[in-house]
PDB file of N, CA and C in Angstrom:
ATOM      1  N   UNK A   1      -3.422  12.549   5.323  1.00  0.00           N
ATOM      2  CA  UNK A   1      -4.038  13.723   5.911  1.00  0.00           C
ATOM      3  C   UNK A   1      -4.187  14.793   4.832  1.00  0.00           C
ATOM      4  N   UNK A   2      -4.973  15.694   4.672  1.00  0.00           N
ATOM      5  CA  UNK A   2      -5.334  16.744   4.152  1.00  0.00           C
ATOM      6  C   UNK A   2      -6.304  17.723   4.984  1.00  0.00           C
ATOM      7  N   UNK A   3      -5.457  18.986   5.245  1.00  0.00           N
ATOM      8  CA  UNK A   3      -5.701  20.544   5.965  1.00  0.00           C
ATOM      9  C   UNK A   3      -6.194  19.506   7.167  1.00  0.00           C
ATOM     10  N   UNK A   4      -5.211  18.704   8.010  1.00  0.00           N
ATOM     11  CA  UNK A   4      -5.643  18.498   8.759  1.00  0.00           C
ATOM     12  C   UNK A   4      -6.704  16.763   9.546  1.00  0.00           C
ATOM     13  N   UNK A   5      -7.352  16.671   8.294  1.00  0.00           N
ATOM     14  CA  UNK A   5      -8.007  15.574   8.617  1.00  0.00           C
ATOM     15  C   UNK A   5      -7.873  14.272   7.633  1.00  0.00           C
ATOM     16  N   UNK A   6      -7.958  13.292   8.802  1.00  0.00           N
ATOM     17  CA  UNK A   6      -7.150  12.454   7.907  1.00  0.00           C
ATOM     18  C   UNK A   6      -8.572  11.748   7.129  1.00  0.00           C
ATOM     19  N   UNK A   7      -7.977  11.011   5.414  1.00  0.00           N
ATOM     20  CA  UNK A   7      -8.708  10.865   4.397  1.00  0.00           C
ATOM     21  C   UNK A   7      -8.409   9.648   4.203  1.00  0.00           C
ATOM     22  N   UNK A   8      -7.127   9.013   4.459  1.00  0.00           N
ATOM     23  CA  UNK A   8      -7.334   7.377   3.648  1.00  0.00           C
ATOM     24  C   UNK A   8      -6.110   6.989   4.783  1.00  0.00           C
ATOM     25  N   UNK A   9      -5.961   5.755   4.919  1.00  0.00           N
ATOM     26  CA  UNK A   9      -5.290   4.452   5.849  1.00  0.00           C
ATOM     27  C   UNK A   9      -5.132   3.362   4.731  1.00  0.00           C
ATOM     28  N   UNK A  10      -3.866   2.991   4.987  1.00  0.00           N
ATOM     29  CA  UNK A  10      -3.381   1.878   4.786  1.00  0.00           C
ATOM     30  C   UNK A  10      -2.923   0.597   6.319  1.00  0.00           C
ATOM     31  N   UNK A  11      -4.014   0.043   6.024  1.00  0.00           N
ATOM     32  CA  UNK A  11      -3.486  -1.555   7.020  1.00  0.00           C
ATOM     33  C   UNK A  11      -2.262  -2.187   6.940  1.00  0.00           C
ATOM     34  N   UNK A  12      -2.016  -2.918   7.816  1.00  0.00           N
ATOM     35  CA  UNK A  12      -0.871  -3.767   7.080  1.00  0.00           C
ATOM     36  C   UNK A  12      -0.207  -4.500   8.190  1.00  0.00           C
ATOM     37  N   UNK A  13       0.085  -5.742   8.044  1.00  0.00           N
ATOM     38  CA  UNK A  13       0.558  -6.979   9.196  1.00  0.00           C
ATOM     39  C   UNK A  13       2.376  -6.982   8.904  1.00  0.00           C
ATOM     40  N   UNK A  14       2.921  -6.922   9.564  1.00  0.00           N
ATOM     41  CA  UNK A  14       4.476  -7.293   9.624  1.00  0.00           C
ATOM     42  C   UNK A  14       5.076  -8.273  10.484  1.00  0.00           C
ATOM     43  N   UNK A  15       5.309  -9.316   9.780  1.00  0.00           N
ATOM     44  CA  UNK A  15       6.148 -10.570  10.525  1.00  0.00           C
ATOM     45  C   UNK A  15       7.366 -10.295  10.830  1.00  0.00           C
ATOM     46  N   UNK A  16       8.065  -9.765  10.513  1.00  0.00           N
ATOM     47  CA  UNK A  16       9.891  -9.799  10.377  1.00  0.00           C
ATOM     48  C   UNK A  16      10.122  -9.712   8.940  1.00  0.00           C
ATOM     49  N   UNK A  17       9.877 -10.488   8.400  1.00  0.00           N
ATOM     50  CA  UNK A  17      10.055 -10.756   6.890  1.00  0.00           C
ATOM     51  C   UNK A  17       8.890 -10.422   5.794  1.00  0.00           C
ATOM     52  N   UNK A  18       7.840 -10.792   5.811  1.00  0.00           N
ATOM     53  CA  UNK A  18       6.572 -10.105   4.927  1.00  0.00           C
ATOM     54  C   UNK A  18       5.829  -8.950   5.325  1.00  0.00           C
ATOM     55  N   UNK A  19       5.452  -7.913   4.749  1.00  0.00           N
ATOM     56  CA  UNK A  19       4.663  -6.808   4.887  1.00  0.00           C
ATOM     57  C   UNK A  19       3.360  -7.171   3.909  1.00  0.00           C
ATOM     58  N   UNK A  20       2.161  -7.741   5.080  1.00  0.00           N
ATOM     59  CA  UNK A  20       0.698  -7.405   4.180  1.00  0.00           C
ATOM     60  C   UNK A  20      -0.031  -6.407   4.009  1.00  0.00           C
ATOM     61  N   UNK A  21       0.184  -6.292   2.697  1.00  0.00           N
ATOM     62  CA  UNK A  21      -1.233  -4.532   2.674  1.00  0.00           C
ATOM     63  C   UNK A  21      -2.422  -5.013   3.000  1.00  0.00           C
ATOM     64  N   UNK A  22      -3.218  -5.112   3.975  1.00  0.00           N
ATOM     65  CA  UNK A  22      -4.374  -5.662   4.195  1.00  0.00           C
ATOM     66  C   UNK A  22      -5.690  -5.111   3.465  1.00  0.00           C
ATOM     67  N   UNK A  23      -5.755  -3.854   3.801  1.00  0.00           N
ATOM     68  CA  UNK A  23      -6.312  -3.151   3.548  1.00  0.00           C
ATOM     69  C   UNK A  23      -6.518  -1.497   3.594  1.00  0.00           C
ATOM     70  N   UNK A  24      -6.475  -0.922   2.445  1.00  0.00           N
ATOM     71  CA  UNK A  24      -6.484   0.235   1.355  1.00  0.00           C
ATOM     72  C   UNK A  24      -8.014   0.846   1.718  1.00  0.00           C
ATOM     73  N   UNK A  25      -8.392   1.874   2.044  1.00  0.00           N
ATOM     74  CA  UNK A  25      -9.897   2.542   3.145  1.00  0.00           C
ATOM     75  C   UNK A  25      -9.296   4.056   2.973  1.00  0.00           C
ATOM     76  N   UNK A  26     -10.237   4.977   2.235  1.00  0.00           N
ATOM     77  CA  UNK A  26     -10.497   6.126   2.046  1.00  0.00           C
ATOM     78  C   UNK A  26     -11.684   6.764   2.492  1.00  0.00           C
ATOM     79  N   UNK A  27     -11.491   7.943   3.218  1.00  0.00           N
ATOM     80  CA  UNK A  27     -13.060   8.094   3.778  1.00  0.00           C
ATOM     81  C   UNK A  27     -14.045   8.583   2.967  1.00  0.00           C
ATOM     82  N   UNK A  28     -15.294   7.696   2.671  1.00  0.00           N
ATOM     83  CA  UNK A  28     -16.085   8.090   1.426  1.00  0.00           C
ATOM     84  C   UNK A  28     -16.157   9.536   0.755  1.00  0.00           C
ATOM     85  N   UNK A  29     -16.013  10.126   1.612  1.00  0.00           N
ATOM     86  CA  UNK A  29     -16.339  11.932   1.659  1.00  0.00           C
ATOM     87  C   UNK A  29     -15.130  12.232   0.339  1.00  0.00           C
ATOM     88  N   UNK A  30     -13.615  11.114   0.636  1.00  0.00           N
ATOM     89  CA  UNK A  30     -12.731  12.037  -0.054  1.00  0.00           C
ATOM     90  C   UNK A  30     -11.837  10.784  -1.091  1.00  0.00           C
ATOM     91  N   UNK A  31     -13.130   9.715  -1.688  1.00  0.00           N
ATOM     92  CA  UNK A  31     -12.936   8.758  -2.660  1.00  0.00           C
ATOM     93  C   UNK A  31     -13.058   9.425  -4.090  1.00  0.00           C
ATOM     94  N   UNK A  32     -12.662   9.147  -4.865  1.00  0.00           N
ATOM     95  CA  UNK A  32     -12.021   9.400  -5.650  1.00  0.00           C
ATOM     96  C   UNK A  32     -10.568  10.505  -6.712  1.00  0.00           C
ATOM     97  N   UNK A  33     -10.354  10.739  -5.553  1.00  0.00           N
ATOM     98  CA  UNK A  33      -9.073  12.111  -5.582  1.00  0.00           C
ATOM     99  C   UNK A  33      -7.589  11.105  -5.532  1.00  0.00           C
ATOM    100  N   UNK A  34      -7.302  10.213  -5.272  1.00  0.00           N
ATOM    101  CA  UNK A  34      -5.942   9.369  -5.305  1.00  0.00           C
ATOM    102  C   UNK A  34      -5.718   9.116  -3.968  1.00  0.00           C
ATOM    103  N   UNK A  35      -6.076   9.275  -3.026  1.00  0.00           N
ATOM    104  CA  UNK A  35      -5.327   9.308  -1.609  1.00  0.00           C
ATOM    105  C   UNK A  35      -4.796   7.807  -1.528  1.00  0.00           C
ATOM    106  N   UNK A  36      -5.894   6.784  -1.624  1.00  0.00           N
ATOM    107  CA  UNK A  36      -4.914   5.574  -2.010  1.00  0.00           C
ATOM    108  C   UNK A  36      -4.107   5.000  -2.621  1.00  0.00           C
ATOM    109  N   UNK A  37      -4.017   5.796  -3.716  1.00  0.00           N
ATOM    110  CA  UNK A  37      -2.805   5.801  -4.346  1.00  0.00           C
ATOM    111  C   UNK A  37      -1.400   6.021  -3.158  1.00  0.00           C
ATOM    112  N   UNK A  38      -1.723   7.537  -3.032  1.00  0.00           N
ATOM    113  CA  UNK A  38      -0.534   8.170  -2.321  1.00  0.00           C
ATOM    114  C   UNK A  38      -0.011   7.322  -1.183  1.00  0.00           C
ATOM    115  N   UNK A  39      -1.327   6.996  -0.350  1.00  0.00           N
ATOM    116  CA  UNK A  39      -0.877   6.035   1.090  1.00  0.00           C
ATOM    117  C   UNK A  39       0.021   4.759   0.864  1.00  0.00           C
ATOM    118  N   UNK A  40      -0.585   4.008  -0.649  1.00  0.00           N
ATOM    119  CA  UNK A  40       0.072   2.660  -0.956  1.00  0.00           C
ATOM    120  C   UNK A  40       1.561   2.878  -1.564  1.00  0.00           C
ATOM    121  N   UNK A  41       1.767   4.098  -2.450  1.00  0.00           N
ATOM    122  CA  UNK A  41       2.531   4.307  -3.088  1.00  0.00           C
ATOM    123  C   UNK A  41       3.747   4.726  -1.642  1.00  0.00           C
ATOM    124  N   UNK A  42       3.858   4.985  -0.967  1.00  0.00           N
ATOM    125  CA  UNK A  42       4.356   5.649   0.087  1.00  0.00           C
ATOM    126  C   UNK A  42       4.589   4.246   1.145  1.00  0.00           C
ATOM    127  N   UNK A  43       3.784   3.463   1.324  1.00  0.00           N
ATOM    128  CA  UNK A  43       3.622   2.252   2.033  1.00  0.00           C
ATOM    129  C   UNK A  43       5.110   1.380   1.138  1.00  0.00           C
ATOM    130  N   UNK A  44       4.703   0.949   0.085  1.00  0.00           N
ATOM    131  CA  UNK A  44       5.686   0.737  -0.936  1.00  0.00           C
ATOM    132  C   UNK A  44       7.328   1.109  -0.739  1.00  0.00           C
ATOM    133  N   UNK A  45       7.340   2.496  -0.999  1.00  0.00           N
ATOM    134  CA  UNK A  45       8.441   3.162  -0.943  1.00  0.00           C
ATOM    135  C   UNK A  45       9.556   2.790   0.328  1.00  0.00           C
ATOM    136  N   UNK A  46       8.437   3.035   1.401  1.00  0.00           N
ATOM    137  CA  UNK A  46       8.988   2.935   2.833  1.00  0.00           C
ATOM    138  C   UNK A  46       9.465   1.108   3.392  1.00  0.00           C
ATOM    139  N   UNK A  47       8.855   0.158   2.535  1.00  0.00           N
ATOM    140  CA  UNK A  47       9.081  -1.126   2.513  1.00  0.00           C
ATOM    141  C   UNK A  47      10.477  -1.238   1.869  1.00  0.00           C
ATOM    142  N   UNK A  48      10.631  -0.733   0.422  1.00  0.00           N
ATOM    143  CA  UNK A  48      11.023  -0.980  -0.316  1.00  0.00           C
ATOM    144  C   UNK A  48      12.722  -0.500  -0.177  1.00  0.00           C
ATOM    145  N   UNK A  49      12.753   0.688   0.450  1.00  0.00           N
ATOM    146  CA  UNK A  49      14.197   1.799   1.070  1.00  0.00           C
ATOM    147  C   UNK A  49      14.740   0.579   2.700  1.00  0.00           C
ATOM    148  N   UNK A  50      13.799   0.059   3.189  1.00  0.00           N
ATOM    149  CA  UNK A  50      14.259  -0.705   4.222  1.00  0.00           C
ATOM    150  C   UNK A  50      14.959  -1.909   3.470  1.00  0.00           C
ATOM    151  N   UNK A  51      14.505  -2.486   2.755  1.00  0.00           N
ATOM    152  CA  UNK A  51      15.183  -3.752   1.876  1.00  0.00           C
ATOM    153  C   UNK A  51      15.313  -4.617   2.702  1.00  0.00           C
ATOM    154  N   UNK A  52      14.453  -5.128   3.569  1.00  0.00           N
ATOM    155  CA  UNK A  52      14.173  -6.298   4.189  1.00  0.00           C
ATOM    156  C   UNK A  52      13.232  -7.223   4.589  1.00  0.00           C
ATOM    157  N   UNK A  53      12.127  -6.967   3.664  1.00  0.00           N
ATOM    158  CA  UNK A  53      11.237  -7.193   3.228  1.00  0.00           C
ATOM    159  C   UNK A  53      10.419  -7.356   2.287  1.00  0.00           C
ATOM    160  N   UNK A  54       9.174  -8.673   1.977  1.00  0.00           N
ATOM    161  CA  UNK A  54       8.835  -8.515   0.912  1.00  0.00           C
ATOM    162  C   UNK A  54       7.193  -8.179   1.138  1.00  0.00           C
ATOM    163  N   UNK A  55       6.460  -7.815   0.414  1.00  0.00           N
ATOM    164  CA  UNK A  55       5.055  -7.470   0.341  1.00  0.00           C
ATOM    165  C   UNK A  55       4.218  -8.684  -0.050  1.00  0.00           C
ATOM    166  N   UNK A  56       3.217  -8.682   0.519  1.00  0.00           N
ATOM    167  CA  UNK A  56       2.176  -9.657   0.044  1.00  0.00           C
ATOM    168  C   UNK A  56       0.968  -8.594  -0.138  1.00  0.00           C
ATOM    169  N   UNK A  57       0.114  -8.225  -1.149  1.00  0.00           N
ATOM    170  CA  UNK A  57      -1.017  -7.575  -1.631  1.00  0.00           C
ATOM    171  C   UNK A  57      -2.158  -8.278  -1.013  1.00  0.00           C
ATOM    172  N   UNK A  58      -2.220  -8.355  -0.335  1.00  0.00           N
ATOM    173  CA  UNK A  58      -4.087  -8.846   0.428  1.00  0.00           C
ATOM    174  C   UNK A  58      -4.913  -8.607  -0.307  1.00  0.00           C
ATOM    175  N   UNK A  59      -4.565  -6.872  -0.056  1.00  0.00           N
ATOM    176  CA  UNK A  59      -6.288  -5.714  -0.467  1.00  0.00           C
ATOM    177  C   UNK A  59      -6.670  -6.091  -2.011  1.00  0.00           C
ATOM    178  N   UNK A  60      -7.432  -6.125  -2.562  1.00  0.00           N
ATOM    179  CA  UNK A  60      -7.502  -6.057  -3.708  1.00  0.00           C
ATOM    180  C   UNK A  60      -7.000  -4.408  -4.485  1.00  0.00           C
ATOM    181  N   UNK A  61      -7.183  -3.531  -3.796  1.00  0.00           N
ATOM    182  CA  UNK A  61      -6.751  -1.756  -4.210  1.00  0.00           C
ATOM    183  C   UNK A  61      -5.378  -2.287  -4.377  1.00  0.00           C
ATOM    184  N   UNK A  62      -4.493  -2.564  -3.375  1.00  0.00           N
ATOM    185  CA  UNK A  62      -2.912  -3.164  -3.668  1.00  0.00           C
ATOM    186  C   UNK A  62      -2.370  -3.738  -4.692  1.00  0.00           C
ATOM    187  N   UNK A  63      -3.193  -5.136  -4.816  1.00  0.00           N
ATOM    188  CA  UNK A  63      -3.041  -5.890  -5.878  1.00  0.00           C
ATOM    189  C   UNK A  63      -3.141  -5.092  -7.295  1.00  0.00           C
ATOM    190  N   UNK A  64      -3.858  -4.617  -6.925  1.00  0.00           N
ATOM    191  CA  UNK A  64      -4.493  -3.746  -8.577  1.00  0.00           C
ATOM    192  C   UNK A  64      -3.280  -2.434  -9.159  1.00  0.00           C
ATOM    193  N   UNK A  65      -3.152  -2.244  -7.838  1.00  0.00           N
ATOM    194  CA  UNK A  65      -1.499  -0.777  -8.002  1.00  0.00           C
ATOM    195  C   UNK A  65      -0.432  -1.714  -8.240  1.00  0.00           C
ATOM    196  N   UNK A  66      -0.461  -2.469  -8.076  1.00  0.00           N
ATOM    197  CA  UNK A  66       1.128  -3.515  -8.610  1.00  0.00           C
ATOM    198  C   UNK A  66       1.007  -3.737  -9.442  1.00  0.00           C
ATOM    199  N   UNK A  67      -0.411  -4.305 -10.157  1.00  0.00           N
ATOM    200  CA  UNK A  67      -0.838  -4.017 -11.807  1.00  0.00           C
ATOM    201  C   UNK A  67       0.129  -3.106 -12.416  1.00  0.00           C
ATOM    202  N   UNK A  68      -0.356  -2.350 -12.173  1.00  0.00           N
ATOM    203  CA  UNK A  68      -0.208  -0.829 -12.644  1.00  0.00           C
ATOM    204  C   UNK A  68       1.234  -0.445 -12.799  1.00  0.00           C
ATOM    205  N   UNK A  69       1.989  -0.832 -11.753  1.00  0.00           N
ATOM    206  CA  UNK A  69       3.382  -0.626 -11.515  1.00  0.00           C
ATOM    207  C   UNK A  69       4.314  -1.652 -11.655  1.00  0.00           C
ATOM    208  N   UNK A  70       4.485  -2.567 -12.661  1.00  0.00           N
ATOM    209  CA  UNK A  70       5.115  -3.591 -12.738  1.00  0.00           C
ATOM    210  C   UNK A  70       6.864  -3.572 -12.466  1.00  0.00           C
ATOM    211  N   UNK A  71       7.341  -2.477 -12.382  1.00  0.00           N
ATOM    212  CA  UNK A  71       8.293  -1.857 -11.659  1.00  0.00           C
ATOM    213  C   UNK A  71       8.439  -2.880 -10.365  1.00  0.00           C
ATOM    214  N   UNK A  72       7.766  -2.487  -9.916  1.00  0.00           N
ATOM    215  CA  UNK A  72       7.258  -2.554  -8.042  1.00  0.00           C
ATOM    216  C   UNK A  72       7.626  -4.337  -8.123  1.00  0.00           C
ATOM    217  N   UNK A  73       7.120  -5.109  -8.783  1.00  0.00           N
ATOM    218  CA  UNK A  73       6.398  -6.387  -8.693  1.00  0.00           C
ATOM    219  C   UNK A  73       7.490  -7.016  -8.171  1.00  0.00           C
ATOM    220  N   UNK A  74       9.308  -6.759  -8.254  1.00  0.00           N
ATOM    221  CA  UNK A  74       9.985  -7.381  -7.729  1.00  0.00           C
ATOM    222  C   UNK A  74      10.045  -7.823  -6.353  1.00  0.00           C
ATOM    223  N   UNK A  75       9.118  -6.550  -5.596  1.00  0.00           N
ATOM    224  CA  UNK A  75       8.528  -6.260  -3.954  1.00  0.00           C
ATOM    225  C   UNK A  75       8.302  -7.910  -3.844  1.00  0.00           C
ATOM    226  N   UNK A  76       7.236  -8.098  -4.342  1.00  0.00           N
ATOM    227  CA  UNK A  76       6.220  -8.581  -3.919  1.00  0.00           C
ATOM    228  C   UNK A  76       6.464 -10.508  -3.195  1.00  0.00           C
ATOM    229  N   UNK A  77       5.960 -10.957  -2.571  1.00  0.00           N
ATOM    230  CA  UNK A  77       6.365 -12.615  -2.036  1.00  0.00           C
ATOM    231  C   UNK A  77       6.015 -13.395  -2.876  1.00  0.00           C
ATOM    232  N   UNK A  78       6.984 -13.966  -3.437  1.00  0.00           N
ATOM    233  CA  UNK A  78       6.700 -15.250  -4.385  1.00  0.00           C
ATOM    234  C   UNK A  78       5.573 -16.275  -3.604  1.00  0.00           C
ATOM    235  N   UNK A  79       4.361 -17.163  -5.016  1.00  0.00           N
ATOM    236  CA  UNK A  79       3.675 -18.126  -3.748  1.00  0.00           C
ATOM    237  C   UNK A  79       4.026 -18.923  -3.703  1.00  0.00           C
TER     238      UNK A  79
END
């Protein structure tokens, strides 16, 4: 959300055990400012503090921030 209206969504499927980021969607109006960053980075966090779960990257935006964050990559579901 920003002043109100919301700007980007993160998807995402939960079994018990895997969390899929499905899909990463910013509303064109307010693409390119980070909001997907923030939503995934936050999606992440909130997976990651529960510790009972692992992530699977669907979205390609996901996949690409785990790039980025090789930190993170321990998250993620072995294939």
């Amino acid at each position: 959300m920003h002043d109100g209206t919301l700007v980007s969504v993160l998807d995402y499927r939960d079994d018990g055990r895997t969390v899929a980021l499905t899909r990463a969607f910013t509303i064109p109006t307010f693409r390119g400012r980070g909001y997907a960053a923030v939503v995934t980075e936050g999606a992440v966090a909130d997976i990651e503090s529960r510790g009972d779960r692992v992530i699977d990257p669907v979205c390609w935006y996901v996949a690409d921030w785990f790039e980025l964050h090789p930190e993170k990559q321990a998250l993620l579901r072995r294939r």
